[in-house]
C-alpha atoms as a PDB file:
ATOM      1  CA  UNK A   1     -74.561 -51.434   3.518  1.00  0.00           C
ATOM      2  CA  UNK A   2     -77.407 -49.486   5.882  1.00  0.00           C
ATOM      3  CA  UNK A   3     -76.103 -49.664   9.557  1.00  0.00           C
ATOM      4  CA  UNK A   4     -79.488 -49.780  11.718  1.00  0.00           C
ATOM      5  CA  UNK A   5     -79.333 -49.567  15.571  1.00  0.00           C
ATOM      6  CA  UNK A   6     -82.556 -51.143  16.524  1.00  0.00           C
ATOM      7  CA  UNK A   7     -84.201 -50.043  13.221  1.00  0.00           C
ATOM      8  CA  UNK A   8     -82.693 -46.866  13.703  1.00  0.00           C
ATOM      9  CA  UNK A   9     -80.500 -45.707  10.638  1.00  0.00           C
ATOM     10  CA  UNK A  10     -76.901 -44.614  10.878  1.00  0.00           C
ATOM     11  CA  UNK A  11     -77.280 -42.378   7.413  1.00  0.00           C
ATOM     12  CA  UNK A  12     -74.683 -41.969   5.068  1.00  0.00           C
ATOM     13  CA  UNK A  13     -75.064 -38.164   5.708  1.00  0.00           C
ATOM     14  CA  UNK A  14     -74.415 -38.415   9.484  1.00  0.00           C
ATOM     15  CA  UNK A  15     -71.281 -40.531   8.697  1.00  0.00           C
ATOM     16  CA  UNK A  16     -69.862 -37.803   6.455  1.00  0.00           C
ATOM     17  CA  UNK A  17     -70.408 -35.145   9.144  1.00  0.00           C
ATOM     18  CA  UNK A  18     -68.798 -37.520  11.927  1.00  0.00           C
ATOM     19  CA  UNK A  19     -65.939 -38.379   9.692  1.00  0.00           C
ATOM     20  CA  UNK A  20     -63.471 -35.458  10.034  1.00  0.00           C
ATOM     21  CA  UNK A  21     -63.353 -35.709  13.507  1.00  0.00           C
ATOM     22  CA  UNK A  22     -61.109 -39.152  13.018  1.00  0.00           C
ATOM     23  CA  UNK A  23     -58.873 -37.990  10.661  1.00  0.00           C
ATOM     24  CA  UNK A  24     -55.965 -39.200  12.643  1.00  0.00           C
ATOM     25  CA  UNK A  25     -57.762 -43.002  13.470  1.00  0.00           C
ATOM     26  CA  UNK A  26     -56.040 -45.419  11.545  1.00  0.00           C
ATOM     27  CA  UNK A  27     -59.384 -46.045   9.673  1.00  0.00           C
ATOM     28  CA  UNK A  28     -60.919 -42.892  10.029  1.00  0.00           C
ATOM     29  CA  UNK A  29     -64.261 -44.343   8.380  1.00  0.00           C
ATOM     30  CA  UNK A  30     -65.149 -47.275  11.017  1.00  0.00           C
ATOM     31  CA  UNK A  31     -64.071 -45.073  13.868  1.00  0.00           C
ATOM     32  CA  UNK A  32     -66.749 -42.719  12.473  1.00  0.00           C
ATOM     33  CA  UNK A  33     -68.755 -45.477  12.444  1.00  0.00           C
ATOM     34  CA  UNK A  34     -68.128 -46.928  15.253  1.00  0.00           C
ATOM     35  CA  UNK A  35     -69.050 -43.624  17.087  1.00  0.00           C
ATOM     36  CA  UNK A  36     -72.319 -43.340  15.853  1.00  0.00           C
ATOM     37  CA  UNK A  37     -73.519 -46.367  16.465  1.00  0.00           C
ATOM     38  CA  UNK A  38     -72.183 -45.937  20.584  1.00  0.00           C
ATOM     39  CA  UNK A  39     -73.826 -42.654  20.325  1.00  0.00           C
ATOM     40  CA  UNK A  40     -77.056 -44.130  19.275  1.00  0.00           C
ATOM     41  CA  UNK A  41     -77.342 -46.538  21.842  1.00  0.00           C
ATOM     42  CA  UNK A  42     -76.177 -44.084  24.238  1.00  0.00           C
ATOM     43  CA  UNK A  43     -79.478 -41.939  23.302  1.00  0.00           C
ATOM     44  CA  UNK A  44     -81.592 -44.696  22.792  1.00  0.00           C
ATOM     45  CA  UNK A  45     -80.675 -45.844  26.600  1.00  0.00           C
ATOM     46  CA  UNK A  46     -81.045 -42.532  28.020  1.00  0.00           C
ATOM     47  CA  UNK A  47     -84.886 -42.464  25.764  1.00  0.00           C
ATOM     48  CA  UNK A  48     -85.435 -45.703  27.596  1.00  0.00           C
ATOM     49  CA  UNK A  49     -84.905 -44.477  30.883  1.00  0.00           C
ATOM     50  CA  UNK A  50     -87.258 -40.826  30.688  1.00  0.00           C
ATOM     51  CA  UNK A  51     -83.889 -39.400  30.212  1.00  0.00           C
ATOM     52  CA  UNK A  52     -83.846 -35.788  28.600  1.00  0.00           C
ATOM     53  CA  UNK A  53     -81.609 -32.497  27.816  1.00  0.00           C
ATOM     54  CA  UNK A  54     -81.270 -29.615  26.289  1.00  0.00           C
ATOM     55  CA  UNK A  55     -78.649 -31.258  23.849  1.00  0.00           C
ATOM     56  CA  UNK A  56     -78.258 -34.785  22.739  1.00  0.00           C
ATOM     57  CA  UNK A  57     -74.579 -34.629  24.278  1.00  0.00           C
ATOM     58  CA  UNK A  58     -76.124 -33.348  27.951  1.00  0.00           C
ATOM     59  CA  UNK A  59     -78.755 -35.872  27.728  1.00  0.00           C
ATOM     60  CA  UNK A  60     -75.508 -38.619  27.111  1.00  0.00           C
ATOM     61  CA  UNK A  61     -73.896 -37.114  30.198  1.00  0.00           C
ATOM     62  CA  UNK A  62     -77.118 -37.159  32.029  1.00  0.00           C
ATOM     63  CA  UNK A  63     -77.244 -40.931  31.536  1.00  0.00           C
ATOM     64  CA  UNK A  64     -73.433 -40.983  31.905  1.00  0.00           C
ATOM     65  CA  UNK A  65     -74.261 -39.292  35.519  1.00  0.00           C
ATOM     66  CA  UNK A  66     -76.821 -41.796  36.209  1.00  0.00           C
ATOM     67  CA  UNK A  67     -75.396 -45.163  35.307  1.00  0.00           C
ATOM     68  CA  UNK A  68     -71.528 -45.119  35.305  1.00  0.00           C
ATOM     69  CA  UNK A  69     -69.914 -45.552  39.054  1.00  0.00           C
ATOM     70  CA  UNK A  70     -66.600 -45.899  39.899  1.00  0.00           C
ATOM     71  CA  UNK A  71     -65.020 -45.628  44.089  1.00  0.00           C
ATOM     72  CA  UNK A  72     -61.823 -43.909  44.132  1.00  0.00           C
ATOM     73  CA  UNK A  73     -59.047 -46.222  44.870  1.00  0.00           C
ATOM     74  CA  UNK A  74     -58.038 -46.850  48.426  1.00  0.00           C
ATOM     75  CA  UNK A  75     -54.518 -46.307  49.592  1.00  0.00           C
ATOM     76  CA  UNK A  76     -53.684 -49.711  49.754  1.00  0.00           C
ATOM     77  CA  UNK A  77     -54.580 -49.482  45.822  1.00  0.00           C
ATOM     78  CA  UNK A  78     -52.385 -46.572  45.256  1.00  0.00           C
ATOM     79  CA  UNK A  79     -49.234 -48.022  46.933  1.00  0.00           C
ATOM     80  CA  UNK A  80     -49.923 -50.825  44.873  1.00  0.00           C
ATOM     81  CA  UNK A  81     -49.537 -49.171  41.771  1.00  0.00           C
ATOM     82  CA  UNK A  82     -47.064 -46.915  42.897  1.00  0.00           C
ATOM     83  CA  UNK A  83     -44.515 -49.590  43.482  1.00  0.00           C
ATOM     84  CA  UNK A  84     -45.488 -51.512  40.484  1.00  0.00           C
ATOM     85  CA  UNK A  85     -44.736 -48.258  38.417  1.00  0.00           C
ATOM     86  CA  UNK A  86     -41.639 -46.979  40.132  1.00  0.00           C
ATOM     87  CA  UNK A  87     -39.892 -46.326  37.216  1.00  0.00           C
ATOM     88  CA  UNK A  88     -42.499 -44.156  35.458  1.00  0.00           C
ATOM     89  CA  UNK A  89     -42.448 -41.703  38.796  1.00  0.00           C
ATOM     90  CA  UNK A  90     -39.650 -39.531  38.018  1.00  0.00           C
ATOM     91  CA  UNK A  91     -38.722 -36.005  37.915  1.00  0.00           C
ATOM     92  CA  UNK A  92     -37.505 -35.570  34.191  1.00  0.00           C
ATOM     93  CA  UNK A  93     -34.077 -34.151  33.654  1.00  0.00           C
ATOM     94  CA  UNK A  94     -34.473 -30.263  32.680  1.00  0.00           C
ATOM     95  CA  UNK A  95     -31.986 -27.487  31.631  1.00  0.00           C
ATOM     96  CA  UNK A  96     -32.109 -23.482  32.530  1.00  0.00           C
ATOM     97  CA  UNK A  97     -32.583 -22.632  28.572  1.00  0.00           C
ATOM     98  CA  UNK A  98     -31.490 -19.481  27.064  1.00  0.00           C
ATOM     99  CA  UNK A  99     -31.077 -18.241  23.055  1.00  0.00           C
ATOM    100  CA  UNK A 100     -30.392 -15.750  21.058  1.00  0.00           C
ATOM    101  CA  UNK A 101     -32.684 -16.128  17.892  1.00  0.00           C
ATOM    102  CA  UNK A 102     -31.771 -14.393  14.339  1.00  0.00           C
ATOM    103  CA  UNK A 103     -34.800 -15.039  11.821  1.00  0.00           C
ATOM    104  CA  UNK A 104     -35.218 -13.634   8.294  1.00  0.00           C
ATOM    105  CA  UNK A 105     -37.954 -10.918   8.369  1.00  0.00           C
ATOM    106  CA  UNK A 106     -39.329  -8.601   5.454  1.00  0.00           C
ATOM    107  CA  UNK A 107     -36.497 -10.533   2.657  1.00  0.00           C
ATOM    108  CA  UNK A 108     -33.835 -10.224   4.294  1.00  0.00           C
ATOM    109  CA  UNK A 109     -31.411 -12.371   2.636  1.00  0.00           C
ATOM    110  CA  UNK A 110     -30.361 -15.287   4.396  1.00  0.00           C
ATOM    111  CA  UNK A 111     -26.506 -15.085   3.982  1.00  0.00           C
ATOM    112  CA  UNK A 112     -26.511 -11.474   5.834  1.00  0.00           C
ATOM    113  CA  UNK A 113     -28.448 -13.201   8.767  1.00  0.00           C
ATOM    114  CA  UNK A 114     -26.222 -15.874   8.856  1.00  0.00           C
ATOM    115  CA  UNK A 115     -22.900 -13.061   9.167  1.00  0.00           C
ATOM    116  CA  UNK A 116     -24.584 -10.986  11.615  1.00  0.00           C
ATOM    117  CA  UNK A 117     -25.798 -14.121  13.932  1.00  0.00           C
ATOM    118  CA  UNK A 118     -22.559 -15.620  13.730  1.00  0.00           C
ATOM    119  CA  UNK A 119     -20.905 -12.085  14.573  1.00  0.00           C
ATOM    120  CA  UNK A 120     -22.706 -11.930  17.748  1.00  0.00           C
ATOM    121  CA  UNK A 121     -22.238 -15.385  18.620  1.00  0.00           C
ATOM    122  CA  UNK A 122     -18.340 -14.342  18.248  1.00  0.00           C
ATOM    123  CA  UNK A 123     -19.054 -12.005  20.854  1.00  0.00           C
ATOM    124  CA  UNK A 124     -20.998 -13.986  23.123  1.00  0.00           C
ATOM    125  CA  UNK A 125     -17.783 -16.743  23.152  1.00  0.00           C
ATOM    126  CA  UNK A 126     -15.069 -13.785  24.057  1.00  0.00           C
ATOM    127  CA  UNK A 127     -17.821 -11.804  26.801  1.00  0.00           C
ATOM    128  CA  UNK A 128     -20.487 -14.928  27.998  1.00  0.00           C
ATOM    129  CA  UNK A 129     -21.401 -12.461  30.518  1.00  0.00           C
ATOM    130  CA  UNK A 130     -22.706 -10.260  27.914  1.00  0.00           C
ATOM    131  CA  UNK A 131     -25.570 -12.716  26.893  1.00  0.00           C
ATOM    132  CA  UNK A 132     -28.395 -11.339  28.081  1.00  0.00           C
ATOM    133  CA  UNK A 133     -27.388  -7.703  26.881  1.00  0.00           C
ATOM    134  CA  UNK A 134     -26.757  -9.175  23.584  1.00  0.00           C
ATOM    135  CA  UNK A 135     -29.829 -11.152  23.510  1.00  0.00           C
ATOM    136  CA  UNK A 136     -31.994  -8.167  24.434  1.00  0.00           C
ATOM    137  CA  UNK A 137     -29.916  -6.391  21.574  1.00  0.00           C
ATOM    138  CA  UNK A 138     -30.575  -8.853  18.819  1.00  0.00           C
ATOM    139  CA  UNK A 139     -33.036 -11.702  19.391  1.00  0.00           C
ATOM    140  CA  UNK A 140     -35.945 -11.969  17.314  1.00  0.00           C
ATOM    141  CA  UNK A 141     -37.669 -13.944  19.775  1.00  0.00           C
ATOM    142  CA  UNK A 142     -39.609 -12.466  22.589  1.00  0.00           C
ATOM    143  CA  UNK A 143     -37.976 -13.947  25.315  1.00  0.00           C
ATOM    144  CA  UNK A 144     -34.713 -11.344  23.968  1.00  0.00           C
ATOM    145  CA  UNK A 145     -36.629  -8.648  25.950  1.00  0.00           C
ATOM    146  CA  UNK A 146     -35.860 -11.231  29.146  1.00  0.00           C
ATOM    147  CA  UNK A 147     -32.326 -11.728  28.097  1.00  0.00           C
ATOM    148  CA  UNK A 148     -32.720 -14.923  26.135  1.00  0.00           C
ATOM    149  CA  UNK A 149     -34.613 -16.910  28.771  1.00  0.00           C
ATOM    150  CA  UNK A 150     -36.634 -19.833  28.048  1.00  0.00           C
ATOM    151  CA  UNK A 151     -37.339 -21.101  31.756  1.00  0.00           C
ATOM    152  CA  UNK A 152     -36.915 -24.812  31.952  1.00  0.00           C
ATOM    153  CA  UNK A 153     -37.098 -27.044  28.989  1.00  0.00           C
ATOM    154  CA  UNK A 154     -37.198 -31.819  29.595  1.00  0.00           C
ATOM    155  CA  UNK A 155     -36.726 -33.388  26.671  1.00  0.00           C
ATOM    156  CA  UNK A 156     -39.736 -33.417  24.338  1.00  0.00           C
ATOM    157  CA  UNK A 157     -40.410 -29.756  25.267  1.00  0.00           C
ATOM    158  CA  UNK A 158     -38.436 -28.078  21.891  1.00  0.00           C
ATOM    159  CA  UNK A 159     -37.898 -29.037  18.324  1.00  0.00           C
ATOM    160  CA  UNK A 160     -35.528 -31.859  17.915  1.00  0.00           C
ATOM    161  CA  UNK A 161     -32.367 -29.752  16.746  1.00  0.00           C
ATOM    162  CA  UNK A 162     -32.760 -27.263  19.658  1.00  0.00           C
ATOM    163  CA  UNK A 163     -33.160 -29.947  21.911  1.00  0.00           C
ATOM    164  CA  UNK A 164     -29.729 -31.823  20.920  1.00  0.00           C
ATOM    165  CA  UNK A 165     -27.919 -29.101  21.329  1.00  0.00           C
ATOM    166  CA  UNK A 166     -29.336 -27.728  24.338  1.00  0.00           C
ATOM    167  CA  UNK A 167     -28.620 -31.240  26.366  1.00  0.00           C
ATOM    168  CA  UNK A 168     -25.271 -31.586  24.704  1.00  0.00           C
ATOM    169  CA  UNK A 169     -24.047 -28.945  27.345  1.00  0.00           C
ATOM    170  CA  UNK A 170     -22.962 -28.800  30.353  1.00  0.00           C
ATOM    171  CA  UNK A 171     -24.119 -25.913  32.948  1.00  0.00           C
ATOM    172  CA  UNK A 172     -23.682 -22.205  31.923  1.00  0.00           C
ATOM    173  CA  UNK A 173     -22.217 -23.255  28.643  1.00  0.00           C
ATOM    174  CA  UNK A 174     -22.796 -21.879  24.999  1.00  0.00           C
ATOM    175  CA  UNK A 175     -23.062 -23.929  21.906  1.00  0.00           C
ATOM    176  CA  UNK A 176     -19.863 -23.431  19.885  1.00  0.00           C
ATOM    177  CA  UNK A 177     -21.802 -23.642  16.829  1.00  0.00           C
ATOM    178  CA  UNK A 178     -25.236 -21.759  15.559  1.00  0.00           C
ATOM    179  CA  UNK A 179     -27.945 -24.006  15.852  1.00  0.00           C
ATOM    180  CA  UNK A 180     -30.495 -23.675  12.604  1.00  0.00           C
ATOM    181  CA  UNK A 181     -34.222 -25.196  13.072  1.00  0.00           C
ATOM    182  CA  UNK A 182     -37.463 -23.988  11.891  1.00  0.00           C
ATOM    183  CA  UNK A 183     -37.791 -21.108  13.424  1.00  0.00           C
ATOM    184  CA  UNK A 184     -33.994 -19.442  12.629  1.00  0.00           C
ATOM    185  CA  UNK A 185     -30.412 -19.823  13.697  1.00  0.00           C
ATOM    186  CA  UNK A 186     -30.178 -20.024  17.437  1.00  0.00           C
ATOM    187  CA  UNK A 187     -27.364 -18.890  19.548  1.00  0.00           C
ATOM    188  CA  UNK A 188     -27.780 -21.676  22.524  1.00  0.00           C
ATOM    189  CA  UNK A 189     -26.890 -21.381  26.159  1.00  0.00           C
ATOM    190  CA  UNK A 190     -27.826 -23.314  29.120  1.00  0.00           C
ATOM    191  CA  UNK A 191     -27.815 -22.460  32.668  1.00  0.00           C
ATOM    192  CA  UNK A 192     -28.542 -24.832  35.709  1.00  0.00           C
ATOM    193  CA  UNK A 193     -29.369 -28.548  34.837  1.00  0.00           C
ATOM    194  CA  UNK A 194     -31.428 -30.517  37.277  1.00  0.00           C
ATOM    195  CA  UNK A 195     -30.783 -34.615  36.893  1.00  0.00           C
ATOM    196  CA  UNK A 196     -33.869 -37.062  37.092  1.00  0.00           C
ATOM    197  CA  UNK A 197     -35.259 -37.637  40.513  1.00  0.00           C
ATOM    198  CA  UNK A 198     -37.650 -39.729  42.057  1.00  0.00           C
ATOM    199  CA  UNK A 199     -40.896 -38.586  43.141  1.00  0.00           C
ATOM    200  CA  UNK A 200     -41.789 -39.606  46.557  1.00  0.00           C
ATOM    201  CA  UNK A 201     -45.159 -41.619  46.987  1.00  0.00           C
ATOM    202  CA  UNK A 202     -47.058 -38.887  48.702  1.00  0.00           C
ATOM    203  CA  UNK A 203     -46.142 -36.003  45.532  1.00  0.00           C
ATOM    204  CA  UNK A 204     -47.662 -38.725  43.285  1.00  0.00           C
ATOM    205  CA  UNK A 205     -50.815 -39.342  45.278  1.00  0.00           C
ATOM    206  CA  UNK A 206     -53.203 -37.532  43.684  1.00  0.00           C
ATOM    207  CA  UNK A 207     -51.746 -38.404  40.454  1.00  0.00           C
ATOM    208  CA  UNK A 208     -52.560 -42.144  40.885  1.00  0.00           C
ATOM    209  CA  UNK A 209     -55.828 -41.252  42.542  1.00  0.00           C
ATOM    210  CA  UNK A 210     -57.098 -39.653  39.302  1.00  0.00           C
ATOM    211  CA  UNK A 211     -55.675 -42.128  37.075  1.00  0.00           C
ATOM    212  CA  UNK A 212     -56.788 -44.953  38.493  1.00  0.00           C
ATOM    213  CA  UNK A 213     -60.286 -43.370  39.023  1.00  0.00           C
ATOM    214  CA  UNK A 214     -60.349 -42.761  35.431  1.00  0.00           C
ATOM    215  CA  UNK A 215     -58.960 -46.251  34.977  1.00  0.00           C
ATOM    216  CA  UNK A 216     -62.219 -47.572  36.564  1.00  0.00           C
ATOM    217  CA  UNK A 217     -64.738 -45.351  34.779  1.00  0.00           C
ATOM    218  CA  UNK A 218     -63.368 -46.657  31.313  1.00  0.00           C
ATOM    219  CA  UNK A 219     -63.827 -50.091  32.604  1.00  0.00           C
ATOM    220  CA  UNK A 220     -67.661 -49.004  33.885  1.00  0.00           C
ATOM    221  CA  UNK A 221     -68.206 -47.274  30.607  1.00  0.00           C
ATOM    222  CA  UNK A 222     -66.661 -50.442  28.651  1.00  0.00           C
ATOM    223  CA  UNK A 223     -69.076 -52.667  30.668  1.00  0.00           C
ATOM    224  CA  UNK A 224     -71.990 -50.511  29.710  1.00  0.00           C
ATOM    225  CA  UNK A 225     -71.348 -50.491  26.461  1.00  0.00           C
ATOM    226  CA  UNK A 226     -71.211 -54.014  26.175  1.00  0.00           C
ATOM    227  CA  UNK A 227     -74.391 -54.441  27.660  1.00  0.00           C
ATOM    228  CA  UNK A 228     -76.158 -52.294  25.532  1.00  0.00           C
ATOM    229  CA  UNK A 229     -75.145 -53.351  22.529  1.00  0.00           C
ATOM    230  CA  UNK A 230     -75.403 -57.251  23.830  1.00  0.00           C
ATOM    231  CA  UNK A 231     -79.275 -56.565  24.157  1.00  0.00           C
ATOM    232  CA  UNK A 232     -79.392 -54.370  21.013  1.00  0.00           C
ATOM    233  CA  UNK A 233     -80.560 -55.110  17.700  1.00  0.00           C
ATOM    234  CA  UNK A 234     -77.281 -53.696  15.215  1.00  0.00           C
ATOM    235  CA  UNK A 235     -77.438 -54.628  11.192  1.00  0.00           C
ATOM    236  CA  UNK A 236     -74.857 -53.231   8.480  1.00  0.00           C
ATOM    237  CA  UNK A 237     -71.977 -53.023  11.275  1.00  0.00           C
ATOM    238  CA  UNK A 238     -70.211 -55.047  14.327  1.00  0.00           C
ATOM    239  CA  UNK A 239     -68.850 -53.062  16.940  1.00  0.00           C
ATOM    240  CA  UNK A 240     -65.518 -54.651  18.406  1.00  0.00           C
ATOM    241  CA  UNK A 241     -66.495 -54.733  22.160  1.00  0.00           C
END
């Protein structure tokens, strides 16, 4: 079915182009449309209004500029939310990370890796203070040339195997086993852990500020939206506003 925006058409063609930007929408075809349609009135507005730019996207941000207002929150606001969110202001627990990677390069068969990364780790267990010398030695990762060091990795930072090892220790431990993921066999130490802590109100100020600031221009933009397409003339689609 033709989608028309006040008699303007929302081609077939257009859709196509739009499409593979929403691959990952649930339904990738009606967020295309959907787009186009808001885009269209978006222009249409800004036509309305003596609106113009070099681009059709600067002369949406024009009218953007011109129409959408939102006051930053007060600090009564902030508090607000702070306290109502205490649980989502926290410091996340993160480890010291080091390793000592082994990956196949050029064919090298995987069994040899396997001997020689499990030889060093055998060496790491009897001398731990050797780690970084070893790591600089034998690590295929770049970080070897800092002696293994990752910096500080939360949880959600690493691939999933890495990561369950790496919070299975305590401080300045190595992993008794190798740990294999994508990347190779990993010889896994940590250094200093730092638990979860709150963050005080003032280290999360600016934080809320923007977010609720943003908060308030998607409800300005919403609004707008509405009303546009409230006094618009739309066949061949209904937008869910």
């Amino acid at each position: 079915m033709t989608i028309l925006v006040n008699g303007v058409e929302i081609t077939d063609e257009a859709i196509a182009r739009e499409l593979p930007g929403h691959h990952q929408a649930p339904d990738p075809l009606d967020a295309a449309r959907q787009t186009l349609v808001l885009r269209e009135l978006l222009l249409q507005a800004a036509d309305n209004l003596g609106i113009q730019a070099a681009t059709p996207d600067e002369t949406i941000a024009s009218l953007m500029e011109q129409k959408i207002h939102a006051e930053q929150p007060d600090e009564a606001a902030c508090r607000a939310f702070f306290e109502e969110n205490q649980d989502s202001f926290e410091r996340d627990e993160v480890i010291d990370a080091h390793h000592i990677l082994f990956r196949a390069e050029n064919g090298e068969d995987a069994q040899v890796l396997r001997t020689t990364a499990e030889l060093v780790l055998a060496q790491v267990q009897m001398n731990p203070e050797r780690f970084e010398e070893l790591a600089r030695a034998h690590s295929g990762c770049p970080s070897g040339e800092e002696g293994g060091s990752l910096g500080q990795i939360a949880r959600g930072q690493t691939v999933p195997e890495f990561e369950q090892a790496l919070f299975a220790l305590g401080e300045n431990q190595v992993h008794d086993q190798l740990v294999e993921t994508q990347f190779g066999l990993h010889i896994v130490k940590s250094g200093a852990r730092s638990a979860p802590a709150p963050v005080t109100f003032a280290e999360a100020h600016s934080h809320i500020v923007r977010f609720l600031t943003d908060m308030r221009v998607n409800d300005a933009l919403h609004a707008y939206l509405k009303e546009l397409a409230a006094a618009a003339t739309i066949e061949g689609y209904t937008l869910p506003l």
